[in-house]
Protein backbone atom coordinates (compact mmCIF):
# COMPACT_ATOMS: atom_id res chain seq x y z
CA UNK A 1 -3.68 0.31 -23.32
CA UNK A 2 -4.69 2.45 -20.41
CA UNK A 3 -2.63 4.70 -18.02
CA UNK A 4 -1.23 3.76 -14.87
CA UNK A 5 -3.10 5.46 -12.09
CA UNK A 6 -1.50 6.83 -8.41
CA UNK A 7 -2.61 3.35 -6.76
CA UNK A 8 -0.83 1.35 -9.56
CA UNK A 9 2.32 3.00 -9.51
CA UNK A 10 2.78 2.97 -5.62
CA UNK A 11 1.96 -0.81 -5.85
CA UNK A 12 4.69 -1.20 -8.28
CA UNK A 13 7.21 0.73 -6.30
CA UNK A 14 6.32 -1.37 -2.72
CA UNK A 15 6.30 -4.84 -5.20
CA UNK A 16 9.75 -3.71 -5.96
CA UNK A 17 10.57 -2.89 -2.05
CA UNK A 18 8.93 -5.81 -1.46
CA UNK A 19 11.15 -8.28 -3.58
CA UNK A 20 13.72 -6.66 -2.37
CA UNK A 21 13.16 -7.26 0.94
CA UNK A 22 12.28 -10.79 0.08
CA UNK A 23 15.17 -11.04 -1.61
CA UNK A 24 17.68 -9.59 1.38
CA UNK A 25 15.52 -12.45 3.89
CA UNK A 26 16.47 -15.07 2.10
CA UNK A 27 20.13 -14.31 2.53
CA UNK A 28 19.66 -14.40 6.34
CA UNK A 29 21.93 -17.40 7.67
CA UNK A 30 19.97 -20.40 9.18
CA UNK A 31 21.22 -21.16 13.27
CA UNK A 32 22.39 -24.97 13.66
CA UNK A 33 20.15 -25.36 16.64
CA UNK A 34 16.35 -26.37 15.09
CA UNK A 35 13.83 -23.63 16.16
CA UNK A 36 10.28 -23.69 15.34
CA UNK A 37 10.43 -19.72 14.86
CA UNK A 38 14.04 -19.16 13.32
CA UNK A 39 15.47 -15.49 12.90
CA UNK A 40 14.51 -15.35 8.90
CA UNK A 41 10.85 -15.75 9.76
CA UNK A 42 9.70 -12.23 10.49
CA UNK A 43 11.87 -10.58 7.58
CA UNK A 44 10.02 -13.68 5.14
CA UNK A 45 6.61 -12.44 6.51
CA UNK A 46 7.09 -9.01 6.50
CA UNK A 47 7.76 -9.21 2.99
CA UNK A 48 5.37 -11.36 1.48
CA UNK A 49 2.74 -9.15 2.74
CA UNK A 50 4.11 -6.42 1.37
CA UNK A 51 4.03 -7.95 -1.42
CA UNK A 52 0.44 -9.06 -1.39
CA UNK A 53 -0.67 -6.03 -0.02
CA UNK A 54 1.01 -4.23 -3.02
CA UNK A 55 -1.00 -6.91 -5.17
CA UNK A 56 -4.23 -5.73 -3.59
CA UNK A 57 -3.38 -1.68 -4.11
CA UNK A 58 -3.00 -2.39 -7.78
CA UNK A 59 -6.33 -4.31 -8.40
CA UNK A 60 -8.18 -1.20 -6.41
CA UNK A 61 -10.01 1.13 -8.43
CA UNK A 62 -9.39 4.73 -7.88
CA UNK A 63 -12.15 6.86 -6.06
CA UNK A 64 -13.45 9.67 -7.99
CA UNK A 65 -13.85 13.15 -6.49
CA UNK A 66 -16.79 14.12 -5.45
CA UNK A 67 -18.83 16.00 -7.62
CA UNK A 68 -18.84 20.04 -6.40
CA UNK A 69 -22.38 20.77 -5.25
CA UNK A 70 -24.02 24.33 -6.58
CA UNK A 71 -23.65 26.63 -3.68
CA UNK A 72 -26.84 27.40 -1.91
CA UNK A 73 -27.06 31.57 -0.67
CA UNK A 74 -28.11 32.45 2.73
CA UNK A 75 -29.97 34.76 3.81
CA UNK A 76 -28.07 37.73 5.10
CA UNK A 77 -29.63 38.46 9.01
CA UNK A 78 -26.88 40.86 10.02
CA UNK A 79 -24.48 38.88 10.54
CA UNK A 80 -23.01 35.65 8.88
CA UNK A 81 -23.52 32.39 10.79
């Protein structure tokens, strides 16, 4: 079994934000009147891309630093550029 990276656990922590918040827009009340667009859309929305997003962060591979390159000497001219 390998080791979580950074990426991994900050996906886990915004899937758990994320359920959350799905969670809390579900307990939004409906209105009587029909709407095509009701109040508990955005919340809904919001979350579930969160969520997906979250999904995405922990299938990314971490970048690798880059590699330090050997430091190349100048010339000395009297003064340093």
């Amino acid at each position: 079994m390998t080791r979580l990276n950074t990426n991994q656990w900050l996906a886990l922590v915004f899937a758990v934000l994320a359920a959350g918040y799905i969670a809390m827009a579900w307990q939004i009340p409906i209105f009587p009147l029909p709407r095509p667009v009701d109040s508990d859309l955005f919340p809904k929305v919001l979350g579930f891309s969160l969520l997906i997003l979250s999904v995405f962060l922990f299938s990314r591979n971490p970048l690798r630093s880059p590699v330090p390159m050997k430091s190349t000497k100048r010339r000395k001219m009297g003064r340093y550029c």
